[in-house]
C-alpha atoms as a PDB file:
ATOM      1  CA  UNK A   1      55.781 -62.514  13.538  1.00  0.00           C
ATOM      2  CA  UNK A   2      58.364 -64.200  14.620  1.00  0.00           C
ATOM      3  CA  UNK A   3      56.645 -65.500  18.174  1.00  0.00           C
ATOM      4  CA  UNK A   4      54.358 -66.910  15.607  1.00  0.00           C
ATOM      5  CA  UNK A   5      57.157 -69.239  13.868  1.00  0.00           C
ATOM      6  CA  UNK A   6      58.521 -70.117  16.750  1.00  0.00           C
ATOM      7  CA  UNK A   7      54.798 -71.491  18.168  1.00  0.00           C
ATOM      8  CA  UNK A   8      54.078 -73.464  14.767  1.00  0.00           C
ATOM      9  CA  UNK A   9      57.437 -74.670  14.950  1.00  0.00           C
ATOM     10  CA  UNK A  10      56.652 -75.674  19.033  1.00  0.00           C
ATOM     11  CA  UNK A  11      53.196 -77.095  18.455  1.00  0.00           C
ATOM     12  CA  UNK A  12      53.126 -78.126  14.704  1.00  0.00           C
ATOM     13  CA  UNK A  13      50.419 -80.785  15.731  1.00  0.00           C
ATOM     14  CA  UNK A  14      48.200 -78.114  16.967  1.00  0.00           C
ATOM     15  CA  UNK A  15      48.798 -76.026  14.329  1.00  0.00           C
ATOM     16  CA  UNK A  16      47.810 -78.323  11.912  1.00  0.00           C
ATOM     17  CA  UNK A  17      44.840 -79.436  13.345  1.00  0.00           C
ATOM     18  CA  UNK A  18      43.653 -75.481  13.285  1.00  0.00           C
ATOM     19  CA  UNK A  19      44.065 -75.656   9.455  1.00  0.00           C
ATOM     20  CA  UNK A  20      42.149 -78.764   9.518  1.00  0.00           C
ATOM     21  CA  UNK A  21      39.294 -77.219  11.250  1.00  0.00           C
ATOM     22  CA  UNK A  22      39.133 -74.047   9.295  1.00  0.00           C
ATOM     23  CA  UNK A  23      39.538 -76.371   5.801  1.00  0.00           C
ATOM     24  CA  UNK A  24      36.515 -77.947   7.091  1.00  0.00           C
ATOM     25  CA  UNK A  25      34.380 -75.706   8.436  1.00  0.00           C
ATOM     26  CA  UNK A  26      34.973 -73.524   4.965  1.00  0.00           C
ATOM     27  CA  UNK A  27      33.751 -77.167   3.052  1.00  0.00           C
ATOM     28  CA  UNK A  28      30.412 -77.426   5.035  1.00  0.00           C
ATOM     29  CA  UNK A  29      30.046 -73.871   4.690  1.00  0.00           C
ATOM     30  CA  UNK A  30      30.390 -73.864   0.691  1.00  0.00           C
ATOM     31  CA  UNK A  31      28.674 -77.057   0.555  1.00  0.00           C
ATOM     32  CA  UNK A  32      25.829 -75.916   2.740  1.00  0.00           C
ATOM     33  CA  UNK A  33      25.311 -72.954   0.549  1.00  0.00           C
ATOM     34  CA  UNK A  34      24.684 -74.762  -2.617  1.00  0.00           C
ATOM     35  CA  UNK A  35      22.385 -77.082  -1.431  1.00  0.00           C
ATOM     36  CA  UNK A  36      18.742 -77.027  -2.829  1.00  0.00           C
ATOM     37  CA  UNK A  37      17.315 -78.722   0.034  1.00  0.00           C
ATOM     38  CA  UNK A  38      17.406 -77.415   3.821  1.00  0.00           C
ATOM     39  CA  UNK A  39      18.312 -79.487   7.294  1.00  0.00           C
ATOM     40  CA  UNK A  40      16.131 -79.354   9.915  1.00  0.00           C
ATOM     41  CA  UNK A  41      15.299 -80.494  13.244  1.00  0.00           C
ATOM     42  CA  UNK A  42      12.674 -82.788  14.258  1.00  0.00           C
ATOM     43  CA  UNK A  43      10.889 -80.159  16.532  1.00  0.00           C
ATOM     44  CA  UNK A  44      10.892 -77.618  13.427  1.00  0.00           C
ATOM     45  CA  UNK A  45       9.530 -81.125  11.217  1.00  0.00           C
ATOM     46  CA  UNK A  46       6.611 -80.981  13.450  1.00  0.00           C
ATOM     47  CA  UNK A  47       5.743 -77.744  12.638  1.00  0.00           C
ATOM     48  CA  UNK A  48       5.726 -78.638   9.036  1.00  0.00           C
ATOM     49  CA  UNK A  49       3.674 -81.496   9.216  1.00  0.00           C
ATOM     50  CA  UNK A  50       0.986 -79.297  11.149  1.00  0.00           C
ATOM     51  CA  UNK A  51       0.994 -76.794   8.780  1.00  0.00           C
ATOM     52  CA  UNK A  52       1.912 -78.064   5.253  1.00  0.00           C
ATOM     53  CA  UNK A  53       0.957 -80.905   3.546  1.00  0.00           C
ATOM     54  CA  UNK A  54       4.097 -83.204   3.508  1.00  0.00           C
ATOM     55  CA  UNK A  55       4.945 -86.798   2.300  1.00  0.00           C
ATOM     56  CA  UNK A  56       7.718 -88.112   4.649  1.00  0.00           C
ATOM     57  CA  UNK A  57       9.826 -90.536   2.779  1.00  0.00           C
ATOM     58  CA  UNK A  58      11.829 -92.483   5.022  1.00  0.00           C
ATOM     59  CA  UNK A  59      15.214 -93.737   3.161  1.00  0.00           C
ATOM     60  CA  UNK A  60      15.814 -96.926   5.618  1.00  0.00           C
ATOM     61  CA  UNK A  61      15.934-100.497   4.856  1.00  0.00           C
ATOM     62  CA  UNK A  62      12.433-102.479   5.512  1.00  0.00           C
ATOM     63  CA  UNK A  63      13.410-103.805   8.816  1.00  0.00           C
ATOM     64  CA  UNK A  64      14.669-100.595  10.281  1.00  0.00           C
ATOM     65  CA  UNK A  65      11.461 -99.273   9.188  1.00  0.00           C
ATOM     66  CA  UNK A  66       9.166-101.484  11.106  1.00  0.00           C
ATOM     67  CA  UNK A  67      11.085-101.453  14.298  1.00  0.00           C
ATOM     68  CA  UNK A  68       9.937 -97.637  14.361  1.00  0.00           C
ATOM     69  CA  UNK A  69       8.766 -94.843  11.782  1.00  0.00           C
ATOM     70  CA  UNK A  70       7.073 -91.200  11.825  1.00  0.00           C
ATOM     71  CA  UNK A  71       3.112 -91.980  11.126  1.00  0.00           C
ATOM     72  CA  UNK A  72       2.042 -91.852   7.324  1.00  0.00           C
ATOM     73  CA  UNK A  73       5.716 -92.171   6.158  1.00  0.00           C
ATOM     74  CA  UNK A  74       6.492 -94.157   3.408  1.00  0.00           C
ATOM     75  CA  UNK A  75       9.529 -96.100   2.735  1.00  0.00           C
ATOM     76  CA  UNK A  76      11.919 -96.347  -0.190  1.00  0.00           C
ATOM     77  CA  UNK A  77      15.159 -97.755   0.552  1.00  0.00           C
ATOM     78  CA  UNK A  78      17.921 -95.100  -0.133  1.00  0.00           C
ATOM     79  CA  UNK A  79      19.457 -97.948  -2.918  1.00  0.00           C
ATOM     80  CA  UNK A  80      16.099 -97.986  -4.481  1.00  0.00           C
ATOM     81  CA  UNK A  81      15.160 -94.413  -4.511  1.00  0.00           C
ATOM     82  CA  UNK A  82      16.571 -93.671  -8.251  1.00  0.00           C
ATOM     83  CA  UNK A  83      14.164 -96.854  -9.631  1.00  0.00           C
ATOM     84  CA  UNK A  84      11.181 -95.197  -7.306  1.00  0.00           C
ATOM     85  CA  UNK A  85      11.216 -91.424  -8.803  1.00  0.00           C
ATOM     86  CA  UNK A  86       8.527 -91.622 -11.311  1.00  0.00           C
ATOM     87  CA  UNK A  87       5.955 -93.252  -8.432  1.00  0.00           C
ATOM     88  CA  UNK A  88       7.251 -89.713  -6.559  1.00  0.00           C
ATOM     89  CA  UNK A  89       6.587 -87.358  -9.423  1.00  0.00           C
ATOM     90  CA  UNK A  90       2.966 -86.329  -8.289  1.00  0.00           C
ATOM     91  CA  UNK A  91       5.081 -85.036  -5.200  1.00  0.00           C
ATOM     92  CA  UNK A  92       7.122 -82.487  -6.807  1.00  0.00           C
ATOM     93  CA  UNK A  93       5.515 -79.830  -5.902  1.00  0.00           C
ATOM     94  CA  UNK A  94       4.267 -81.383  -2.482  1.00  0.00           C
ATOM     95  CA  UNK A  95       6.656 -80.841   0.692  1.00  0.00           C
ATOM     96  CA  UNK A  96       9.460 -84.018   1.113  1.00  0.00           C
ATOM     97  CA  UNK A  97      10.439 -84.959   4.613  1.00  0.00           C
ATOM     98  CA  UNK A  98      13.046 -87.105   4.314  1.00  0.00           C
ATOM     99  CA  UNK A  99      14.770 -89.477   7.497  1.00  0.00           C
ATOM    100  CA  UNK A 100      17.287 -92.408   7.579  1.00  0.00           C
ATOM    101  CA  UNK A 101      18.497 -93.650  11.322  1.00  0.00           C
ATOM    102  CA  UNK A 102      21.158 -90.662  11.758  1.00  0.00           C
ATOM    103  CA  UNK A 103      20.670 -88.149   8.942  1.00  0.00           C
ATOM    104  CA  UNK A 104      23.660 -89.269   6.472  1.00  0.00           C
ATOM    105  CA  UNK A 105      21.581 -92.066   4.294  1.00  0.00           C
ATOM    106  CA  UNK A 106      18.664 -89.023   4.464  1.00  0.00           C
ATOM    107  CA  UNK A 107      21.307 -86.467   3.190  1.00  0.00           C
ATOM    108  CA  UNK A 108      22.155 -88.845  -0.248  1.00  0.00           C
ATOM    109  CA  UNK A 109      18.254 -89.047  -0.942  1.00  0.00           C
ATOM    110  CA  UNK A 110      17.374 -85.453  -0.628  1.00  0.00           C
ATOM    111  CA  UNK A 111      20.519 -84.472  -3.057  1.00  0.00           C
ATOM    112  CA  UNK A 112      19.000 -87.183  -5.508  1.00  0.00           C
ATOM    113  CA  UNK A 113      15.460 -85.776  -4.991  1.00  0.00           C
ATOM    114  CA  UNK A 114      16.533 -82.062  -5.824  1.00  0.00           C
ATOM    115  CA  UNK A 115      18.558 -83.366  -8.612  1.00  0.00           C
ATOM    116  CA  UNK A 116      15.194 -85.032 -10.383  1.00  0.00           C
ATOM    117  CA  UNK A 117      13.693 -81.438  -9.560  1.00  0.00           C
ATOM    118  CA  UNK A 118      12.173 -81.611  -6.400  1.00  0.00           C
ATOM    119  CA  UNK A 119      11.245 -78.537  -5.299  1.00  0.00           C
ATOM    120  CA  UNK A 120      10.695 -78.596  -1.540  1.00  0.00           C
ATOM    121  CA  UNK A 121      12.912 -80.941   0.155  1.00  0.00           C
ATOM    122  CA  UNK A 122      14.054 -81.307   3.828  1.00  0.00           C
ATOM    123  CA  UNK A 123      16.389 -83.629   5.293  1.00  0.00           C
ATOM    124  CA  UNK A 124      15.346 -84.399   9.194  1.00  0.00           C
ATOM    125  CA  UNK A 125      18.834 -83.499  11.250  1.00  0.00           C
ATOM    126  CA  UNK A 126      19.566 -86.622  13.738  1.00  0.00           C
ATOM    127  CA  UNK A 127      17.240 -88.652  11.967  1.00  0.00           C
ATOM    128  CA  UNK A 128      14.293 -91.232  13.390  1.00  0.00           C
ATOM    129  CA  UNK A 129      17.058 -91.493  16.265  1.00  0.00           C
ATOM    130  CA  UNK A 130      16.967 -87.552  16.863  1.00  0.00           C
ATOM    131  CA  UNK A 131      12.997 -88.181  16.680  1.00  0.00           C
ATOM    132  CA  UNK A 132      13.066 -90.289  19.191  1.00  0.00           C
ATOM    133  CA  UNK A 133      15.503 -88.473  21.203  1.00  0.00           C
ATOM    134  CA  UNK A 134      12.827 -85.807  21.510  1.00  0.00           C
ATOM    135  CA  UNK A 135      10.082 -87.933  22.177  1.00  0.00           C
ATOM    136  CA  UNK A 136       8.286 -87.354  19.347  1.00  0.00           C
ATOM    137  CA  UNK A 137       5.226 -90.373  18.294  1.00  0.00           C
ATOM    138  CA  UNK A 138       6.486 -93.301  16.363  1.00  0.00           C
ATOM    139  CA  UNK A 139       4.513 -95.763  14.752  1.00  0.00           C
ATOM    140  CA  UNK A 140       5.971 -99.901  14.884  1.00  0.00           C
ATOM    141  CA  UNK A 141       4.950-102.456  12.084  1.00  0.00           C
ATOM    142  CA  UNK A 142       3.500-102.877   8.654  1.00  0.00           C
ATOM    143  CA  UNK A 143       4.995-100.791   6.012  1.00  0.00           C
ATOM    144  CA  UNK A 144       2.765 -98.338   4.181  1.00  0.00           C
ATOM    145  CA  UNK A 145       3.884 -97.720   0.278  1.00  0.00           C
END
């Protein structure tokens, strides 16, 4: 025990930093858990949209949209989203895809979608840049609604 002491004592820095990882690694983990919508990657997205029938609601402003976008998406700017859910409601039952640029604008919709009871709801990991990452078809230009 004492070796221990003496190496927080040596290397407090590192020490704390281990506590700091653990801390967060226990958030995401408790966080994860209580989610009621699931991450997943655009490879597994693809698989969806071949198999389900999905509305993919893209949460980026309109000029990020038409510089690229997954075909048939739709887009409702993440600040606009709350003023937009009754034009969703005949979707509540339908499968959400939902994408920003990254994934953290596309993490904020899909907690507001579950929260207006939204039952299947998926948040694309990486985002439209992930998408592209993996070579997967994008569409350029006019916005569909």
């Amino acid at each position: 025990m004492d070796q221990y002491i003496e190496f927080v004592t040596n290397h407090y820095m590192l020490a704390f930093s281990l506590v700091c990882v653990i801390f967060l690694l226990i958030q995401d983990l408790i966080s994860n858990s209580f989610n009621k919508y699931q991450s997943i990657s655009p490879l597994i997205a693809v698989t969806k949209m071949n198999d389900d029938n999905i509305l993919i609601v893209d949460v980026r402003d309109p000029q990020e949209f038409q510089k690229s976008h997954i075909e048939n998406a739709i887009n409702i700017p993440l600040g606009n989203l709350a003023d937009k859910l009754p034009t969703l409601e005949k979707h509540k039952r339908q499968t959400l895809l939902v994408n920003c640029q990254t994934g953290a604008r596309s993490v904020s919709a899909c907690k507001i979608l579950t929260k207006a009871g939204f039952e299947n709801v998926f948040n694309l990991l990486g985002g439209i840049q992930s998408w592209e990452d993996n070579k997967l078809p994008i569409k350029t230009g006019k916005i569909k609604d």
